[in-house]
C-alpha atoms as a PDB file:
ATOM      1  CA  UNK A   1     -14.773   4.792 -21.352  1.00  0.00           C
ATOM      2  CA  UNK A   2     -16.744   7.352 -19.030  1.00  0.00           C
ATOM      3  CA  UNK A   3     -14.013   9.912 -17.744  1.00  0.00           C
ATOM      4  CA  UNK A   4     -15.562  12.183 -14.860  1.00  0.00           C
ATOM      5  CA  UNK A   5     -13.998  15.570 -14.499  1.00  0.00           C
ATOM      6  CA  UNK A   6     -14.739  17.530 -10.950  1.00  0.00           C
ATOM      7  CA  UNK A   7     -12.422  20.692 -10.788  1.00  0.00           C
ATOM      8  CA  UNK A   8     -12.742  22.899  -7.696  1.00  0.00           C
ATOM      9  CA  UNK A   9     -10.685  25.937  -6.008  1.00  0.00           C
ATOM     10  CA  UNK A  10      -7.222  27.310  -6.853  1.00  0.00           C
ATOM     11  CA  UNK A  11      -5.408  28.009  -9.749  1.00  0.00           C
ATOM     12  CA  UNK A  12      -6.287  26.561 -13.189  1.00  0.00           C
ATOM     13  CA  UNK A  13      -3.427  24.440 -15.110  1.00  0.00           C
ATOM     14  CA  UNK A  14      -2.288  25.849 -17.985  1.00  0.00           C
ATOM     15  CA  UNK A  15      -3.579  22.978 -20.522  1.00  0.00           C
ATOM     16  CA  UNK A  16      -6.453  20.764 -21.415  1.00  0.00           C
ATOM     17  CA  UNK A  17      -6.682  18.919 -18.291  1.00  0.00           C
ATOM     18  CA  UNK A  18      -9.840  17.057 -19.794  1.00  0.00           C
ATOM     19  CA  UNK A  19      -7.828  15.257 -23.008  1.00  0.00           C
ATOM     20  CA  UNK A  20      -4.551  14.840 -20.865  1.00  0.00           C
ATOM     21  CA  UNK A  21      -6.645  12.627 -18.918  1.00  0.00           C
ATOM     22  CA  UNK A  22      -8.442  10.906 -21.453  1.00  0.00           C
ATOM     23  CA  UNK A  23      -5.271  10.070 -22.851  1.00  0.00           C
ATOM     24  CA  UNK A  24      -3.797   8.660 -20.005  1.00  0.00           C
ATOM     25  CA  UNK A  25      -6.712   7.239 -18.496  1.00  0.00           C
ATOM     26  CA  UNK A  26      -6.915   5.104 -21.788  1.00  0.00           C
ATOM     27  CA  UNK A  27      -3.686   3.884 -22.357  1.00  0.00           C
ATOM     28  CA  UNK A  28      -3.581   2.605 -18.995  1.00  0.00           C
ATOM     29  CA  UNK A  29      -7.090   0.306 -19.599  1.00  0.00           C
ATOM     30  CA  UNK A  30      -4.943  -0.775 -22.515  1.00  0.00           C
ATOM     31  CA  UNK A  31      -1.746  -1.186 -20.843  1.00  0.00           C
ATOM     32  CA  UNK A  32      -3.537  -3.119 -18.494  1.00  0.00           C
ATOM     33  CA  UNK A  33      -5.585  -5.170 -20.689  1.00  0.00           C
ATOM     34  CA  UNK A  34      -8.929  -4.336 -19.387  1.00  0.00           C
ATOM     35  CA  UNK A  35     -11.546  -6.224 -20.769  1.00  0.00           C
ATOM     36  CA  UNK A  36     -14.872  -3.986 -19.962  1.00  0.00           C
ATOM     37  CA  UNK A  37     -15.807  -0.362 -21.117  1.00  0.00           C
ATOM     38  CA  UNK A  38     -14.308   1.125 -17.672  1.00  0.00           C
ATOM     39  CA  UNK A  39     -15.596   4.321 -15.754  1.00  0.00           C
ATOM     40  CA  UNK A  40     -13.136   6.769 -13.587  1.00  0.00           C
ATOM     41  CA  UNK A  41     -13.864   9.725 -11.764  1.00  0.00           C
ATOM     42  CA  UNK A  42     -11.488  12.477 -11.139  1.00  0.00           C
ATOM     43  CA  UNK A  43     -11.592  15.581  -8.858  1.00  0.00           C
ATOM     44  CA  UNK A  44      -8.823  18.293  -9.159  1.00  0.00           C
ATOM     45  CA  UNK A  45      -8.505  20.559  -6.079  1.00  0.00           C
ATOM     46  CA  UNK A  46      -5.941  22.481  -3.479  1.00  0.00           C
ATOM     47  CA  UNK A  47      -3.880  21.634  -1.292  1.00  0.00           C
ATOM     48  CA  UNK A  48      -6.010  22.073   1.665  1.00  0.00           C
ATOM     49  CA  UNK A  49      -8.590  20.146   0.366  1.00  0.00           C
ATOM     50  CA  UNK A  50      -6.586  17.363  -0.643  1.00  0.00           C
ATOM     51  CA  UNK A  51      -4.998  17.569   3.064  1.00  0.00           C
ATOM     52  CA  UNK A  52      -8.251  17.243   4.762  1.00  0.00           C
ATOM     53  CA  UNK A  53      -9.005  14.146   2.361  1.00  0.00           C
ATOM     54  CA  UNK A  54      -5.420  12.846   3.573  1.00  0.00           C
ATOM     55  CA  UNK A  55      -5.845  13.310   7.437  1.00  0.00           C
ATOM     56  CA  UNK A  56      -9.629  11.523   6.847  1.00  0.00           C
ATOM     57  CA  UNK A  57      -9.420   8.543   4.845  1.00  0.00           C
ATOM     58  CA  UNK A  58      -5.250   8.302   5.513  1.00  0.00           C
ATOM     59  CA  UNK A  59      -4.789   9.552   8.877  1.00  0.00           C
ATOM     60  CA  UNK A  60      -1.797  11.432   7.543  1.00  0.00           C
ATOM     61  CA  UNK A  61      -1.731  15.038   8.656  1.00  0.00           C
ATOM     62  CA  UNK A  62      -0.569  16.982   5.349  1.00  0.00           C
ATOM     63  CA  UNK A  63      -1.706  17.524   1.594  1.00  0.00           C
ATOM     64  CA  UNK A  64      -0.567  15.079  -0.859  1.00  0.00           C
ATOM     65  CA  UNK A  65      -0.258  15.522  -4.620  1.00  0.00           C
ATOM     66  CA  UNK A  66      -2.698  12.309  -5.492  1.00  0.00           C
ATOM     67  CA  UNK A  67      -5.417  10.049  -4.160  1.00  0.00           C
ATOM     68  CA  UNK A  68      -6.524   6.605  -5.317  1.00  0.00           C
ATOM     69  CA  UNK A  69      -9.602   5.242  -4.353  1.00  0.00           C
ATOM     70  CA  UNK A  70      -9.905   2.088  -5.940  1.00  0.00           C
ATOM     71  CA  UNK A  71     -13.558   0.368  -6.256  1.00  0.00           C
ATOM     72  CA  UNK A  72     -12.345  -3.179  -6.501  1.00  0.00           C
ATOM     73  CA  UNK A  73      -9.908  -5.663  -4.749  1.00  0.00           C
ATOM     74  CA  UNK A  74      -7.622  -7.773  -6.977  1.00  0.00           C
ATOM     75  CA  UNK A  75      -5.787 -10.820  -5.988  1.00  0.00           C
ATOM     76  CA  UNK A  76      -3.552 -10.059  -7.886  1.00  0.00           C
ATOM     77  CA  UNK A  77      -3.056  -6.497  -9.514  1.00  0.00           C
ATOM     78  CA  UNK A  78      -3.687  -6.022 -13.110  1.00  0.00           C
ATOM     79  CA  UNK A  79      -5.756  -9.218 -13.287  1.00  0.00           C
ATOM     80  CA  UNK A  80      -9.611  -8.202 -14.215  1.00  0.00           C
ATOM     81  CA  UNK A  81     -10.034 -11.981 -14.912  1.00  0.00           C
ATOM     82  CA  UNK A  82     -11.688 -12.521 -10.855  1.00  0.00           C
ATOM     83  CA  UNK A  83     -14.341  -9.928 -11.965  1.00  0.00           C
ATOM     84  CA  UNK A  84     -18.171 -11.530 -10.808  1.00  0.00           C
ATOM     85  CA  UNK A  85     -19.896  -9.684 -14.263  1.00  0.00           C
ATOM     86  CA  UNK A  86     -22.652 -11.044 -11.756  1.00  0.00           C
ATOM     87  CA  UNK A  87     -21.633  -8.545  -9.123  1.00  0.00           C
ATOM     88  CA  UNK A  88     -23.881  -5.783 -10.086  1.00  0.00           C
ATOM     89  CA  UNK A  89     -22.164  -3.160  -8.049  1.00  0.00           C
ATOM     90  CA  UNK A  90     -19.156  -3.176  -9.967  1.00  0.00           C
ATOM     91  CA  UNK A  91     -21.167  -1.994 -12.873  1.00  0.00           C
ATOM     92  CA  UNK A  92     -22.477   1.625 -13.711  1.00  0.00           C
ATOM     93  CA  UNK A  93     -26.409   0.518 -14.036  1.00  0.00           C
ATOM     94  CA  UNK A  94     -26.719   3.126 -16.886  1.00  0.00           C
ATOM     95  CA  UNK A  95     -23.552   2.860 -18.953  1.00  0.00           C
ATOM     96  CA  UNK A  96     -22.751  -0.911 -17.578  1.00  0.00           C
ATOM     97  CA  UNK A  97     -19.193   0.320 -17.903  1.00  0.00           C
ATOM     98  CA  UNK A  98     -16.714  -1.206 -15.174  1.00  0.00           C
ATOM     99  CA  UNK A  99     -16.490   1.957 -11.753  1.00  0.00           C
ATOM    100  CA  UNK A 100     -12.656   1.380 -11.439  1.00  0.00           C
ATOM    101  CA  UNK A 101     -12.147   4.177  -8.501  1.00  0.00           C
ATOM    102  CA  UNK A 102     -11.785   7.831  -8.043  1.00  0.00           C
ATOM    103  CA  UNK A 103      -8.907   9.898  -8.219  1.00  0.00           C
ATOM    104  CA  UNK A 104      -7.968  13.190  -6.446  1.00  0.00           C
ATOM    105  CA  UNK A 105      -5.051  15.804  -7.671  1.00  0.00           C
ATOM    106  CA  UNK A 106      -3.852  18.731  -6.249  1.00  0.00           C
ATOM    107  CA  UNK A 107      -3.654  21.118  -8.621  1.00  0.00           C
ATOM    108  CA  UNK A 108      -1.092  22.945  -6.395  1.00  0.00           C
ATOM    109  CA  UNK A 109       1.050  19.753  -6.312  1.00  0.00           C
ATOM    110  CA  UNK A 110       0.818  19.492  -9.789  1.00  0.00           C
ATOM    111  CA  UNK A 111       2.671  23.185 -10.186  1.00  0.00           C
ATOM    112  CA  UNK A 112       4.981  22.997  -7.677  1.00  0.00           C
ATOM    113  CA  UNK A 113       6.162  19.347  -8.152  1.00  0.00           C
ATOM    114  CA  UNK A 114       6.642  20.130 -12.076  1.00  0.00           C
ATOM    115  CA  UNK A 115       8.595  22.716 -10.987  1.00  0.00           C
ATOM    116  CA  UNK A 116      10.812  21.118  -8.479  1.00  0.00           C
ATOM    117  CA  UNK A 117      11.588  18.085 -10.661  1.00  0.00           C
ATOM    118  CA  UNK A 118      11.956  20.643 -13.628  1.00  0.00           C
ATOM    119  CA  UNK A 119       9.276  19.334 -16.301  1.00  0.00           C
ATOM    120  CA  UNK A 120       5.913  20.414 -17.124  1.00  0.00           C
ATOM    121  CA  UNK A 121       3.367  20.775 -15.396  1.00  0.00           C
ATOM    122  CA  UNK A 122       1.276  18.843 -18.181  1.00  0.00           C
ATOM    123  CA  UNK A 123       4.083  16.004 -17.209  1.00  0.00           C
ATOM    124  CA  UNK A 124       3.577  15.785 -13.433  1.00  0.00           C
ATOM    125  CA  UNK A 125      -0.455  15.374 -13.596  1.00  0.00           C
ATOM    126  CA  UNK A 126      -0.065  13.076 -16.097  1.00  0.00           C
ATOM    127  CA  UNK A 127       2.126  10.900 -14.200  1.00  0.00           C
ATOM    128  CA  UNK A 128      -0.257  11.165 -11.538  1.00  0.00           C
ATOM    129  CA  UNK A 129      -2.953  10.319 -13.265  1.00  0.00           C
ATOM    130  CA  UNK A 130      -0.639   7.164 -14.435  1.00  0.00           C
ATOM    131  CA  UNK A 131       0.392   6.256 -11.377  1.00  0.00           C
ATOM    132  CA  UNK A 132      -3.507   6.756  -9.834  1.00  0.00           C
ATOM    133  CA  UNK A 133      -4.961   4.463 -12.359  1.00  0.00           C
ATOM    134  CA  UNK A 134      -2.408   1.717 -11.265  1.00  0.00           C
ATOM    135  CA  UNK A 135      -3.272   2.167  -7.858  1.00  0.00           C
ATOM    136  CA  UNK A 136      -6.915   1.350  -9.203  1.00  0.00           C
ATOM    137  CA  UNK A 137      -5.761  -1.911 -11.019  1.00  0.00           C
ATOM    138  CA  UNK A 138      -4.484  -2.825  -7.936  1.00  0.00           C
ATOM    139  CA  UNK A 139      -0.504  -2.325  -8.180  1.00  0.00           C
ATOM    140  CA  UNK A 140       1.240  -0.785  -5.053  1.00  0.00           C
ATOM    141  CA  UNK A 141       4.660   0.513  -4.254  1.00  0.00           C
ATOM    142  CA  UNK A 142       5.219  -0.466  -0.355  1.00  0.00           C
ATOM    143  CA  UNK A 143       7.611  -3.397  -1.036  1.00  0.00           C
ATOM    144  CA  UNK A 144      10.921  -2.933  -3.636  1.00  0.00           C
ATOM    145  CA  UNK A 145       9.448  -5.417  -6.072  1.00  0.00           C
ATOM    146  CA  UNK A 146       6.518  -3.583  -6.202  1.00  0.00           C
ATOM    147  CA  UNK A 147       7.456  -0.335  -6.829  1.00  0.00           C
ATOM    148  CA  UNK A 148       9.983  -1.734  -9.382  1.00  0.00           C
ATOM    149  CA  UNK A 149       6.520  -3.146 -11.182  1.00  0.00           C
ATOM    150  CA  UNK A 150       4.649   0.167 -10.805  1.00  0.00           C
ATOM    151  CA  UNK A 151       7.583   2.157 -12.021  1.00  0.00           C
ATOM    152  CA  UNK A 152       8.072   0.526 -15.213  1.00  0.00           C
ATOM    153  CA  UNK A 153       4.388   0.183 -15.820  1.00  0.00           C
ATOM    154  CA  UNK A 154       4.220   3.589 -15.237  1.00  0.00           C
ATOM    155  CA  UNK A 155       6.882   4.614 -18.108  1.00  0.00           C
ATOM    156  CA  UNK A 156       5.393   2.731 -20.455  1.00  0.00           C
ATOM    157  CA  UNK A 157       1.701   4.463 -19.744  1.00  0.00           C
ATOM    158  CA  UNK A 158       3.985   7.938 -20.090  1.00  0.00           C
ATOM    159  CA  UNK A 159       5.641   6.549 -23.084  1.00  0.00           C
ATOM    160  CA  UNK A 160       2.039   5.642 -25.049  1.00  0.00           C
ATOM    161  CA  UNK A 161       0.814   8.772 -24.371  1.00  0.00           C
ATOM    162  CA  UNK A 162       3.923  10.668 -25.542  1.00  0.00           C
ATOM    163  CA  UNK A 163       4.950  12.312 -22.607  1.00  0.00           C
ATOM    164  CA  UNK A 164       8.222  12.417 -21.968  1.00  0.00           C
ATOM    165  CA  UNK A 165      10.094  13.373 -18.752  1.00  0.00           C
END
C-alpha cells in the first residue's frame, strides 16, 4: 500500500500524522476486502485552502473538515469485483498498485472539531480519514440507509485501529 502524505500551511497536529494514517488507511482496504495493493494520496491543509477546494469542485461556499476524491465508480460500494485489471488507468504504471482517490483534511477542522466533540485531535482525523476512504470505496451518506451503512463501517475501521471515541 502506497500512502502519499502532502502537508501544507497552518498549524502542525500534535502526533504522527504519517502512521495514524497508515493505520487507518489499512484497516479500511481490509475492512473492505480489497483485493489489489491500493494507492491513496492525502493532502493536509487550512481552512482557507480547503474552502477554495469546496467552492471549486463543490460549489459550496465555506471550508469543510474533509474531501474525497474518489478515482473509481462502483456499482455498488465496497465491491472491487467490477474492476477491468485491463483498464490501465486504474493502475499506478510503476507500483501497479490500485489509485483509489485523494483525500483532503483541514488541519484546522481537525483541532477545532476534536475540541467541540471533546476527543482528540488524533480521534477526529482519524475518523476522517475513515470516513474519506469509504467515500473512495464508494459508500455515501445522502439517504438514511446509507449513512446507517457508512456509520457502522466506520466504527468498526475506528475500532481495528484502536481508536476509541
Amino acid at each position: 500500500m502506497s500512502l502519499f502524505i502532502e502537508e501544507e500551511g497552518g498549524s502542525a497536529l500534535p502526533f504522527d500524522v504519517e502512521e495514524t494514517a497508515r493505520s487507518v488507511v489499512e484497516a479500511a482496504l481490509e475492512l473492505e476486502e480489497c483485493p489489489y495493493e491500493a494507492e491513496v494520496s492525502l493532502l493536509l491543509t487550512t481552512d482557507e485552502e480547503i474552502h477554495k477546494m469546496n467552492l471549486e469542485f463543490r460549489q459550496i461556499d465555506r471550508a469543510t473538515d474533509v474531501l474525497s476524491f474518489p478515482m473509481l465508480e462502483y456499482e455498488t460500494p465496497g465491491d472491487l469485483s467490477g474492476i477491468d485489471e485491463e483498464r490501465e488507468e486504474l493502475f499506478d504504471p510503476e507500483s501497479g498498485e490500485l489509485i483509489l482517490g485523494d483525500i483532503v483534511i483541514s488541519k484546522d477542522k481537525v483541532l477545532s472539531q476534536a475540541e467541540q466533540y471533546g476527543h482528540s485531535p488524533k480521534r477526529e482525523y482519524a475518523f476522517l480519514i475513515a470516513h474519506s476512504m469509504l467515500h473512495l470505496f464508494g459508500y455515501d451518506h445522502m439517504e438514511e440507509e446509507e449513512r446507517r451503512i457508512m456509520e457502522e463501517r466506520q466504527r468498526r475501521i475506528m475500532e481495528k485501529v484502536q481508536i476509541p471515541r
